[in-house]
N, C-alpha and C. Protein backbone atom coordinates (compact mmCIF):
# COMPACT_ATOMS: atom_id res chain seq x y z
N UNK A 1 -27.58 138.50 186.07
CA UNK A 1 -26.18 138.91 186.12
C UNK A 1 -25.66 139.01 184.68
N UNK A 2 -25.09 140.30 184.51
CA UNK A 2 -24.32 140.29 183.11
C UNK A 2 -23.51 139.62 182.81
N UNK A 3 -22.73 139.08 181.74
CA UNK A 3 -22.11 137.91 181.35
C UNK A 3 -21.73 136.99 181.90
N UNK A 4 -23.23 136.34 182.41
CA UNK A 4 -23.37 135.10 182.57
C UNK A 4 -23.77 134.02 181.49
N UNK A 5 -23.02 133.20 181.36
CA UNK A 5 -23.09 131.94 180.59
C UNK A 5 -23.51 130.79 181.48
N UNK A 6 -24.73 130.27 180.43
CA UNK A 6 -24.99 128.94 181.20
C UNK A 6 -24.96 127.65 180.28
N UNK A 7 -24.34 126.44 180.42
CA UNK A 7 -23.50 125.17 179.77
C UNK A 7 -24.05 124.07 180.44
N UNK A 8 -23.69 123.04 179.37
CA UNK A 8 -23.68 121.85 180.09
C UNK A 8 -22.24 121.76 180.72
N UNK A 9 -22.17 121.34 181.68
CA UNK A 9 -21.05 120.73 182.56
C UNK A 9 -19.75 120.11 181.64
N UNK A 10 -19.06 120.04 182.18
CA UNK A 10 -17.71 119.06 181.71
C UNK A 10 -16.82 118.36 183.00
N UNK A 11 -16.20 117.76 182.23
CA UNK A 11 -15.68 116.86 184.12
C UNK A 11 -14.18 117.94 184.45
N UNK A 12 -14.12 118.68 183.44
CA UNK A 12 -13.09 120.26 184.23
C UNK A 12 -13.95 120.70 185.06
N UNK A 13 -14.96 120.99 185.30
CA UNK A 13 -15.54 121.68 186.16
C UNK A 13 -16.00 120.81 187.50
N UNK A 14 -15.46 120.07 187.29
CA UNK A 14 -15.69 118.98 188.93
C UNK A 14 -15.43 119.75 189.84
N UNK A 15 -14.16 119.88 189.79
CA UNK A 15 -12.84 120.35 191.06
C UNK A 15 -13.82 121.95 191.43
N UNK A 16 -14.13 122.56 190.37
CA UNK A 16 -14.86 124.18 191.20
C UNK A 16 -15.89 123.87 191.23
N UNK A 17 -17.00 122.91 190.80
CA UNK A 17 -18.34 122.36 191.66
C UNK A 17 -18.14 121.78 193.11
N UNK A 18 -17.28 121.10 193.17
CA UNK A 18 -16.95 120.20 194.53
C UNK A 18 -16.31 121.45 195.81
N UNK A 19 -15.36 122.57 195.27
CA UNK A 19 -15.17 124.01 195.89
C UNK A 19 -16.41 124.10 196.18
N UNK A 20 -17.09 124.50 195.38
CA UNK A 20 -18.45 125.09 195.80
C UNK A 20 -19.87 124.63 197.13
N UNK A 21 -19.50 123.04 196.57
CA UNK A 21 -20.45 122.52 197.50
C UNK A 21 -19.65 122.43 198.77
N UNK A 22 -18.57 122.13 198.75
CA UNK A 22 -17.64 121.79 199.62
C UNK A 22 -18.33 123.33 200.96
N UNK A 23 -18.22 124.24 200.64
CA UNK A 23 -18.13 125.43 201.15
C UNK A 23 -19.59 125.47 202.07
N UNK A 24 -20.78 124.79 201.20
CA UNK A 24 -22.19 124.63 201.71
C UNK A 24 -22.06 123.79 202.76
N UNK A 25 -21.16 123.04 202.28
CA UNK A 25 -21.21 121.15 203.54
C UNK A 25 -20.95 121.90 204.68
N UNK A 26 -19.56 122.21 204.97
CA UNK A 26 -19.25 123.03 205.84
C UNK A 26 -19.61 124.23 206.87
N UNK A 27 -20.14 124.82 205.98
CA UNK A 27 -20.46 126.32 206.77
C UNK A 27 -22.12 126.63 205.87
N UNK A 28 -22.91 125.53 205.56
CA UNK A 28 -24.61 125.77 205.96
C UNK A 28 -25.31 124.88 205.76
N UNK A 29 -26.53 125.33 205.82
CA UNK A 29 -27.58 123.99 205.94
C UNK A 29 -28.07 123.73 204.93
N UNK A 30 -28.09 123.89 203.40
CA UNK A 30 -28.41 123.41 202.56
C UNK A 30 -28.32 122.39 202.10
N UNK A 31 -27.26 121.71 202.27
CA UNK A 31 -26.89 120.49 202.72
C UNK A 31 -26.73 119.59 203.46
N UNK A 32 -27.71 118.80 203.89
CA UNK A 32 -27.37 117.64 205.27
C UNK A 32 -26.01 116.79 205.19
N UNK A 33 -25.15 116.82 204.78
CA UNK A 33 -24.12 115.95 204.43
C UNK A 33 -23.24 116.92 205.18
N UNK A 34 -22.29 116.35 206.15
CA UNK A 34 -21.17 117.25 207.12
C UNK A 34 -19.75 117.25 206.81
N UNK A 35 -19.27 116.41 205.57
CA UNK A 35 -18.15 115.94 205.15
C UNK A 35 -18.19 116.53 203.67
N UNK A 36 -17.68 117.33 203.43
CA UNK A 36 -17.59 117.01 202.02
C UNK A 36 -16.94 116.04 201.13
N UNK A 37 -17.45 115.50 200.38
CA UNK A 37 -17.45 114.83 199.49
C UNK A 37 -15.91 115.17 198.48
N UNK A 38 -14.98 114.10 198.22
CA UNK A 38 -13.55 114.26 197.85
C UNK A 38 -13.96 114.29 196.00
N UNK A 39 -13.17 114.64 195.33
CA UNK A 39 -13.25 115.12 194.23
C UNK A 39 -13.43 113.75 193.07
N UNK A 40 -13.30 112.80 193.56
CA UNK A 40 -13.33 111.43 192.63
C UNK A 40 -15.05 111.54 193.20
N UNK A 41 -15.61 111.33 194.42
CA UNK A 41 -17.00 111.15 194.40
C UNK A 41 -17.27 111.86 193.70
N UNK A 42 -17.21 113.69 193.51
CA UNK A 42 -17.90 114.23 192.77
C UNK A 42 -18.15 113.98 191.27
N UNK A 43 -17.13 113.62 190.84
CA UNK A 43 -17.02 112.93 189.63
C UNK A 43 -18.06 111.95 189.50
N UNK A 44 -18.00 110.92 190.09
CA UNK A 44 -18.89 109.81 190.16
C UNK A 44 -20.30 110.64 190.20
N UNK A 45 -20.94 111.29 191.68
CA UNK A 45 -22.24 111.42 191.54
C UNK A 45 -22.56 112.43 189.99
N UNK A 46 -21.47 113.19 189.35
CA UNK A 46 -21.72 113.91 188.30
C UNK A 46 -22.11 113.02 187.04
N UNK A 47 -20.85 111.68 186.82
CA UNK A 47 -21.31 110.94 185.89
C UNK A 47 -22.60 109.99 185.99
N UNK A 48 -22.74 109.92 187.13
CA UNK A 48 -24.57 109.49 187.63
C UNK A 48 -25.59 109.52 186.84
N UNK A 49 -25.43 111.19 186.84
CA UNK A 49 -26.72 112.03 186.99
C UNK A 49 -26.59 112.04 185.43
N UNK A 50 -25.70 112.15 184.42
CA UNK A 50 -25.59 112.00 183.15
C UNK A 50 -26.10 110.53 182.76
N UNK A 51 -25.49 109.65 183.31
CA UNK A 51 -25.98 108.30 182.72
C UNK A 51 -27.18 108.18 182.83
N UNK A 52 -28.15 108.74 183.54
CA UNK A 52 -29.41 108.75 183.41
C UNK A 52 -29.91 109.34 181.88
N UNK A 53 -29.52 110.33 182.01
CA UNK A 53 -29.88 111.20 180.57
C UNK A 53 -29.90 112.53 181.24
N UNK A 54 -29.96 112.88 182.42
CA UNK A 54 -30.18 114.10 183.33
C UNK A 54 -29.12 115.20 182.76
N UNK A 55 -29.51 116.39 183.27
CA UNK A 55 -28.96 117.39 183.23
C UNK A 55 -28.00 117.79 184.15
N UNK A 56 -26.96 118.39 183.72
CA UNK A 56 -25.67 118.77 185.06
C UNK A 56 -24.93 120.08 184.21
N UNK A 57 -25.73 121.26 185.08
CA UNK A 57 -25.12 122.24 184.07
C UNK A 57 -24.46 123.79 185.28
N UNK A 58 -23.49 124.79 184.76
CA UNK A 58 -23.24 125.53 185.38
C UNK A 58 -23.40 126.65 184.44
N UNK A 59 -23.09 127.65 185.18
CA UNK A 59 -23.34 129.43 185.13
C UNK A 59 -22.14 129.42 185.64
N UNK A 60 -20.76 130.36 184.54
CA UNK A 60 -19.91 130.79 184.40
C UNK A 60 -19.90 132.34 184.16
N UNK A 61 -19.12 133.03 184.51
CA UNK A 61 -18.59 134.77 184.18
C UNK A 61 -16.79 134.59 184.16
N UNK A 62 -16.76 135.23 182.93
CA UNK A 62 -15.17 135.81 182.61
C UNK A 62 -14.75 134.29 183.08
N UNK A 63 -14.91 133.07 182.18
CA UNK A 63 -13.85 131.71 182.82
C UNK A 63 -14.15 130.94 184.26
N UNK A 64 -15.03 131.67 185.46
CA UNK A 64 -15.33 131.29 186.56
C UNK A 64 -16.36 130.77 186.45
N UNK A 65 -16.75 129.34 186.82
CA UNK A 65 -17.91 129.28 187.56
C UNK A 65 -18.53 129.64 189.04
N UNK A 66 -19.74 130.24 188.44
CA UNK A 66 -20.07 130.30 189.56
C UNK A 66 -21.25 129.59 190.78
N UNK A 67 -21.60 128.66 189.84
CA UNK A 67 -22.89 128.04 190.37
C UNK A 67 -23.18 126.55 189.52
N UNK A 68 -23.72 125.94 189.71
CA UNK A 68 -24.01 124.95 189.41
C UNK A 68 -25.59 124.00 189.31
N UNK A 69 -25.93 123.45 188.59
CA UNK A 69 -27.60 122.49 189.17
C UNK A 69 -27.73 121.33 188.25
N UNK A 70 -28.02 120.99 188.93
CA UNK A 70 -28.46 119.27 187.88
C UNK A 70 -29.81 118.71 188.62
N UNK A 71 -30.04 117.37 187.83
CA UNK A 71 -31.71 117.07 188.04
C UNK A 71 -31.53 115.36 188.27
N UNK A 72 -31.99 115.59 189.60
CA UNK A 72 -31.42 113.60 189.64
C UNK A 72 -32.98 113.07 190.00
N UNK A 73 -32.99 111.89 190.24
CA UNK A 73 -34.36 111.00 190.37
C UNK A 73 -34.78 111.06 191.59
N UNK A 74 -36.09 111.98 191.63
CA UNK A 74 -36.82 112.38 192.91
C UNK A 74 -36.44 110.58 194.08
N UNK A 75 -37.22 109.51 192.97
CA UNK A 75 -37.03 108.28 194.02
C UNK A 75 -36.78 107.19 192.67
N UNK A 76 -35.90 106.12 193.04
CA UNK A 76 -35.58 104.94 192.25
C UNK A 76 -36.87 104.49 191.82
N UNK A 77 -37.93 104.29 192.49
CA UNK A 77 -39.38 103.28 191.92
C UNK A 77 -39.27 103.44 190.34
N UNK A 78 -39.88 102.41 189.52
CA UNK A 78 -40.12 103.07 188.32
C UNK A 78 -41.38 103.70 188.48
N UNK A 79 -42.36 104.00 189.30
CA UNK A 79 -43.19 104.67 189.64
C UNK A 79 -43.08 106.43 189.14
N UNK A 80 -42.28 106.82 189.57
CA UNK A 80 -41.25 107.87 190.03
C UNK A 80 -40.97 108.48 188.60
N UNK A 81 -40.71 107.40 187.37
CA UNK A 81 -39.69 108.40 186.68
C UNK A 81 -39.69 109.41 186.06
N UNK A 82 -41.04 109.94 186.31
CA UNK A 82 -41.15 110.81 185.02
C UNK A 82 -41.06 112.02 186.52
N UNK A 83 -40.65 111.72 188.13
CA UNK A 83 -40.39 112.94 188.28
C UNK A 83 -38.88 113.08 189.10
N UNK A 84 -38.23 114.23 189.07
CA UNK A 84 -37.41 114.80 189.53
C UNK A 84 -36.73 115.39 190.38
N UNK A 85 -35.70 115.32 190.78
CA UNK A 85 -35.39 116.55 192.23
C UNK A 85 -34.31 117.25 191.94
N UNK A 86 -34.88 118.61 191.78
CA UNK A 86 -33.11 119.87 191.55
C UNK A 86 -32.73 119.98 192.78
N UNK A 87 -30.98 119.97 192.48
CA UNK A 87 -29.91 120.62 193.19
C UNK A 87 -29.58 121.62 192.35
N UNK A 88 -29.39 122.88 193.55
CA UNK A 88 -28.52 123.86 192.95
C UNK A 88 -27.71 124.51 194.20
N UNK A 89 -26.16 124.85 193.77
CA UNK A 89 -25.28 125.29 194.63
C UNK A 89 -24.57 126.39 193.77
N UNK A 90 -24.55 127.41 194.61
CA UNK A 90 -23.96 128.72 193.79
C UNK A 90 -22.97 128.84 195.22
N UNK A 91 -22.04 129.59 194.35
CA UNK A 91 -20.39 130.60 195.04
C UNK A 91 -20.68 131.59 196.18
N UNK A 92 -20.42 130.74 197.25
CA UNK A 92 -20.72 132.00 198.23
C UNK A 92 -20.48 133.36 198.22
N UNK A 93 -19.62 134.23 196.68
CA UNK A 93 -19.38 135.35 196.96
C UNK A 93 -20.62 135.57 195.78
N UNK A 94 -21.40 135.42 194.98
CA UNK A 94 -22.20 135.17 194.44
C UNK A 94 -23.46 135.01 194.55
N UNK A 95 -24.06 134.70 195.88
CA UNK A 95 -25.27 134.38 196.45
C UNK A 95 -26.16 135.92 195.85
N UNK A 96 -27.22 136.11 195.71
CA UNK A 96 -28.27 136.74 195.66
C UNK A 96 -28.27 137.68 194.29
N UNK A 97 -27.39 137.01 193.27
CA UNK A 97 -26.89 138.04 192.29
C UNK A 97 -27.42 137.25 190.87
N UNK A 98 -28.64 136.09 191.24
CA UNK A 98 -29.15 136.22 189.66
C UNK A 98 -28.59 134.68 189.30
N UNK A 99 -27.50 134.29 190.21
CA UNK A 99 -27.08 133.20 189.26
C UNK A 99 -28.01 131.87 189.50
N UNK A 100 -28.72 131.45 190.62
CA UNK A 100 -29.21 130.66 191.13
C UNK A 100 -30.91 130.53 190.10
N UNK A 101 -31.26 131.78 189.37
CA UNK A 101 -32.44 132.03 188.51
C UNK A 101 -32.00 131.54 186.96
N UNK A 102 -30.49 131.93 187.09
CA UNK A 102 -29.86 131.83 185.64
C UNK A 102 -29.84 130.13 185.30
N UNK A 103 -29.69 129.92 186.30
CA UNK A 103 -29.41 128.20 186.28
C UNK A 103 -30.91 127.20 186.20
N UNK A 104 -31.76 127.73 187.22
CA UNK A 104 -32.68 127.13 187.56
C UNK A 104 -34.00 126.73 186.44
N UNK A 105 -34.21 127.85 185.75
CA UNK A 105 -34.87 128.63 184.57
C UNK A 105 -34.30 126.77 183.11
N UNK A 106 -33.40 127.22 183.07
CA UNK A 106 -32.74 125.84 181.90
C UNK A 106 -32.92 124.64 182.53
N UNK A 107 -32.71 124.31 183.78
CA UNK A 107 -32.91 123.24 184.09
C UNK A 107 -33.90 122.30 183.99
N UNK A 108 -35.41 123.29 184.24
CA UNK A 108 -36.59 123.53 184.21
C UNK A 108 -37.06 122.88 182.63
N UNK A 109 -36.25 123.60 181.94
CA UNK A 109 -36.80 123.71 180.32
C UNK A 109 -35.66 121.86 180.32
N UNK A 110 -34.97 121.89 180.05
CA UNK A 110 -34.32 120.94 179.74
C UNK A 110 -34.92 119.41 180.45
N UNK A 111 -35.70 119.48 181.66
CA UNK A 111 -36.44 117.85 182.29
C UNK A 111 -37.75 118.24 181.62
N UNK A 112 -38.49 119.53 181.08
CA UNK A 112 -39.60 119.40 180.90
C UNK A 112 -39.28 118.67 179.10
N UNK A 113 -38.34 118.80 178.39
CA UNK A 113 -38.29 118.65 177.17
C UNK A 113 -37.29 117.18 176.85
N UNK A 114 -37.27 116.64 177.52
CA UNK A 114 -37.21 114.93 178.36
C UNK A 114 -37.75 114.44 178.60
N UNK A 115 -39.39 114.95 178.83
CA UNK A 115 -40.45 114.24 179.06
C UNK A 115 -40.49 113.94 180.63
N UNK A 116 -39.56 114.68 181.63
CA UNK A 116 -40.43 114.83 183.03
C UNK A 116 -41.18 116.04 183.23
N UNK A 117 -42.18 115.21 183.60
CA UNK A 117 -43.97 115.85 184.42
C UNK A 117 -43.85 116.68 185.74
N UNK A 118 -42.92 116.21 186.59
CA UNK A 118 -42.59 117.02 187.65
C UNK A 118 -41.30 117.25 188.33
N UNK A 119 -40.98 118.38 188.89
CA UNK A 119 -40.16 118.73 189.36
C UNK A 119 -40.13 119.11 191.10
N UNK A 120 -39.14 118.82 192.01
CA UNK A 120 -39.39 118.64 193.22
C UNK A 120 -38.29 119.53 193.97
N UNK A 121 -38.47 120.21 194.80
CA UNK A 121 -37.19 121.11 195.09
C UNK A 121 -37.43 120.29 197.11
N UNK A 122 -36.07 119.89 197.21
CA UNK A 122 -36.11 119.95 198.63
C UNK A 122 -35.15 120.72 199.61
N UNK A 123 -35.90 121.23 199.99
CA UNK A 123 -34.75 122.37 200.48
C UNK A 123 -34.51 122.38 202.18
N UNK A 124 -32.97 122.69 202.16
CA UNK A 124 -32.62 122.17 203.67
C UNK A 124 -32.78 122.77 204.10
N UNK A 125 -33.00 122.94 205.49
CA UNK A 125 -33.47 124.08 206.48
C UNK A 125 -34.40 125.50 205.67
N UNK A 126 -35.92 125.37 207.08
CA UNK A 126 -36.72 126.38 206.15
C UNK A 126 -36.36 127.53 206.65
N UNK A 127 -35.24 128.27 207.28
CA UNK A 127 -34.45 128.69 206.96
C UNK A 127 -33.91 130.11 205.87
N UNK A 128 -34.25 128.95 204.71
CA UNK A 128 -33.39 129.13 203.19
C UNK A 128 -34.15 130.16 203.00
N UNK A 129 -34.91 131.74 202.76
CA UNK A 129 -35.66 131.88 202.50
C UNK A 129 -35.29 132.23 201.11
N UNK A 130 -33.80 132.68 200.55
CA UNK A 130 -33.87 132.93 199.23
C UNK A 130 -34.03 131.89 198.39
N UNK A 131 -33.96 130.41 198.74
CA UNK A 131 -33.94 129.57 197.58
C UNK A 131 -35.37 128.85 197.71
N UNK A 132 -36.22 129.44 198.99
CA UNK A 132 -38.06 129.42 198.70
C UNK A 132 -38.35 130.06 198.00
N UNK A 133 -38.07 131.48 198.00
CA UNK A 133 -37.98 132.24 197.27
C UNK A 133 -37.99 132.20 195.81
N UNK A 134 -36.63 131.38 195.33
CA UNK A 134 -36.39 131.36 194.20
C UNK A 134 -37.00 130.41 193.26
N UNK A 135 -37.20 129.14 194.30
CA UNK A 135 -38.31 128.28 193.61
C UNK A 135 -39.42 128.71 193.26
N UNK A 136 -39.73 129.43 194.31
CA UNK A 136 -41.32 130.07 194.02
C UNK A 136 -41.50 131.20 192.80
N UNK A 137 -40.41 132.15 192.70
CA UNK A 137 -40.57 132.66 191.36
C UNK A 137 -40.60 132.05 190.04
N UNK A 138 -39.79 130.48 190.36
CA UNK A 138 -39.64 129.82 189.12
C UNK A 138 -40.86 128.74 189.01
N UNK A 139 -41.96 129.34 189.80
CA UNK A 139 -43.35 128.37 189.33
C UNK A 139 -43.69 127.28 190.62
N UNK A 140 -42.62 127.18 191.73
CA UNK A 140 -42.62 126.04 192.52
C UNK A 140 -43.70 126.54 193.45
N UNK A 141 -44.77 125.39 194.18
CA UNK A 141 -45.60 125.76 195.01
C UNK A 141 -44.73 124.89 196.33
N UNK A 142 -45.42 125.59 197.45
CA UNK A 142 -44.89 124.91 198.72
C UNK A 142 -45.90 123.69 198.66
N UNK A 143 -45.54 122.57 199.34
CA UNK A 143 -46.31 121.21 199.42
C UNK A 143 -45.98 120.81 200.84
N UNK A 144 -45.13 121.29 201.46
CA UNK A 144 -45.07 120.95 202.94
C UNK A 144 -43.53 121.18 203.62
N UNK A 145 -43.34 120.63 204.90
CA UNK A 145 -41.99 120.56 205.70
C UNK A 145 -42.09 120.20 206.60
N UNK A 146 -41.19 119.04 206.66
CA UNK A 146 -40.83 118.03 207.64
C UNK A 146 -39.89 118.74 208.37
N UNK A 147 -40.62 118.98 209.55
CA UNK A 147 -39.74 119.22 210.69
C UNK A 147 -39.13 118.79 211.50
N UNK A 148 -37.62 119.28 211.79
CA UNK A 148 -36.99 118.50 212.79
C UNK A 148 -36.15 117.12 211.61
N UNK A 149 -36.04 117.38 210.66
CA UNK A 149 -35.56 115.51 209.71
C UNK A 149 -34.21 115.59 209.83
N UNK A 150 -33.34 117.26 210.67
CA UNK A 150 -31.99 116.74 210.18
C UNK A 150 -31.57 117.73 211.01
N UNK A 151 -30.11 117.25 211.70
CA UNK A 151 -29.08 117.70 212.63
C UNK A 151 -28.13 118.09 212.04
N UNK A 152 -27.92 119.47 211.87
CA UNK A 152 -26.42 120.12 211.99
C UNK A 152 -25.81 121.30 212.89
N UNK A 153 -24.92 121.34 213.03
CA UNK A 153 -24.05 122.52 213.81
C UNK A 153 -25.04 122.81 215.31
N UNK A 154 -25.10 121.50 215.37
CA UNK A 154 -25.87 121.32 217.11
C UNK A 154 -27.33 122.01 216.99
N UNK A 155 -28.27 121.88 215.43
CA UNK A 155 -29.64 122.06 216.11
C UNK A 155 -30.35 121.28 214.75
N UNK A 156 -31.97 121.48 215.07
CA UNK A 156 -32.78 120.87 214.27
C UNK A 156 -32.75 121.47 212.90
N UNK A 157 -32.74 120.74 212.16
CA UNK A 157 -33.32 121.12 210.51
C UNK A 157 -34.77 120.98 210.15
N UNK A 158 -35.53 121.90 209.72
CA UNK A 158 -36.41 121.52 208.64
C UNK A 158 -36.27 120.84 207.30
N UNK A 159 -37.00 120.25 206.78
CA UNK A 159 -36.53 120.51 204.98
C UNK A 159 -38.31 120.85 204.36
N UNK A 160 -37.53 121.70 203.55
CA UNK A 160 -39.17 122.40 203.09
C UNK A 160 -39.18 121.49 201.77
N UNK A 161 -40.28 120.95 201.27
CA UNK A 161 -40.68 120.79 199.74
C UNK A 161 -41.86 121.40 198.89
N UNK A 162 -40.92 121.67 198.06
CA UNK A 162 -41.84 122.19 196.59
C UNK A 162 -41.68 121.51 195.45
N UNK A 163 -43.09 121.96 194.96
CA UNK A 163 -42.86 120.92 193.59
C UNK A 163 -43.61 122.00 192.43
N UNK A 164 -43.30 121.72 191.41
CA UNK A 164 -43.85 122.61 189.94
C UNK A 164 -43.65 120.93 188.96
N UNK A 165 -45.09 121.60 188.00
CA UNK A 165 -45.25 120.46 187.06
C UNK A 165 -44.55 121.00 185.78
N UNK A 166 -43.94 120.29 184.97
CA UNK A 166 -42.99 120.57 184.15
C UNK A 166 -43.70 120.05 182.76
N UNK A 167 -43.83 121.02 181.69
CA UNK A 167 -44.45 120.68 180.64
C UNK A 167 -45.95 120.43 180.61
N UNK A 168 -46.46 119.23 180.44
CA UNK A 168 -48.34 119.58 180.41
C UNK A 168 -48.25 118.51 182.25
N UNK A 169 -47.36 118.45 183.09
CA UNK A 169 -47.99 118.13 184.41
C UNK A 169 -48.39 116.76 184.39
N UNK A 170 -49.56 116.50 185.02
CA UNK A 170 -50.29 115.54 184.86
C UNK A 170 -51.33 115.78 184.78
N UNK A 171 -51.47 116.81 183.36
CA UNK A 171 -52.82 117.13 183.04
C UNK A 171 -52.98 116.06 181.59
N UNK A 172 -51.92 114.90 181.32
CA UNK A 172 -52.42 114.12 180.30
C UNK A 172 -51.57 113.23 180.53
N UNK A 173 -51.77 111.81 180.24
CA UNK A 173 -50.64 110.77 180.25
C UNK A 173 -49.69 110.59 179.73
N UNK A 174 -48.48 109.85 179.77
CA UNK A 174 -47.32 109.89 179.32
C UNK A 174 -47.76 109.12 177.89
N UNK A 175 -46.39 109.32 176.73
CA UNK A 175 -47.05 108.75 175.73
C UNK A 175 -46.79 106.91 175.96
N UNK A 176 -47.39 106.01 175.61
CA UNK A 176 -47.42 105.29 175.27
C UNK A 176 -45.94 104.39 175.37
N UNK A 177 -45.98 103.19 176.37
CA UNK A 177 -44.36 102.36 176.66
C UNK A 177 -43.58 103.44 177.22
N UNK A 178 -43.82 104.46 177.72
CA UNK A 178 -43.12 105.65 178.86
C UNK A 178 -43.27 104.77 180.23
């Protein structure tokens, strides 16, 4: 998409991230959560994902955002840390126009240059086919889907997972006290 800008986040941009997801909670399955989430949580899970050291960034045009993604901790273990799980939520008038690649692409570069090894996409209902899709152009392989893990708007969910190794993978060990 032409003049698209992509940023790190700021806590102005809560209120049109929380629009945004708000819109997914509601009316699709990308989200298992049926409530959206009030604008102080968003805040909170945003300053979260920062206090980690994580990434929380959006894709703006002309002053609007339009999309959003950040990179939170696949699982608490310290087992775990060197891997990851993206969210990304783009503007429903926006869907299929580039921004969801614009975002995904930096996110990618920014956990691999942090020193995470992997990256994990879980995606709600298989369903989704543009954001299989989109993982998969951005390097993600399918690894499986749990069928049936989640109830909305009166039927079953899948959730599909993919994963891509970020930087050298686990084709060498972490350095040393990592």
């Amino acid at each position: 998409m032409s003049g698209l800008t992509v940023r790190a986040s700021t806590e102005a941009d809560v209120a049109r991230c929380a629009e945004i997801y708000g819109h997914h909670v509601l009316h699709g399955t990308a989200s298992f959560e049926v409530d959206p989430p009030d604008l102080a949580e968003m805040k909170k899970r945003r300053a979260a994902v920062l206090d980690l050291g994580l990434p929380y960034i959006v894709a703006e045009k002309e002053g609007r955002v339009l999309g959003y993604a950040y990179a939170g901790l696949y699982r608490t273990r310290p087992a775990y840390r060197f891997t990851v799980e993206n969210s990304i939520y783009i503007d429903k008038d926006a869907i299929g126009q580039g921004v969801g690649k614009a975002l995904l692409v930096p996110l990618i570069d920014l956990c691999a240059r942090d020193g995470r090894r992997q990256m994990i996409a879980v995606i709600g209902d298989s369903a989704h086919v543009a954001s299989i899709n989109l993982h998969a152009s951005c390097g993600f392989e399918m690894v499986g889907t749990l069928k049936s893990v989640g109830f909305k708007f009166g039927r079953w969910l899948d959730s599909v997972l993919m994963e891509r190794p970020l930087g050298p993978g686990d084709t060498t060990l972490p350095e040393a006290g990592a």
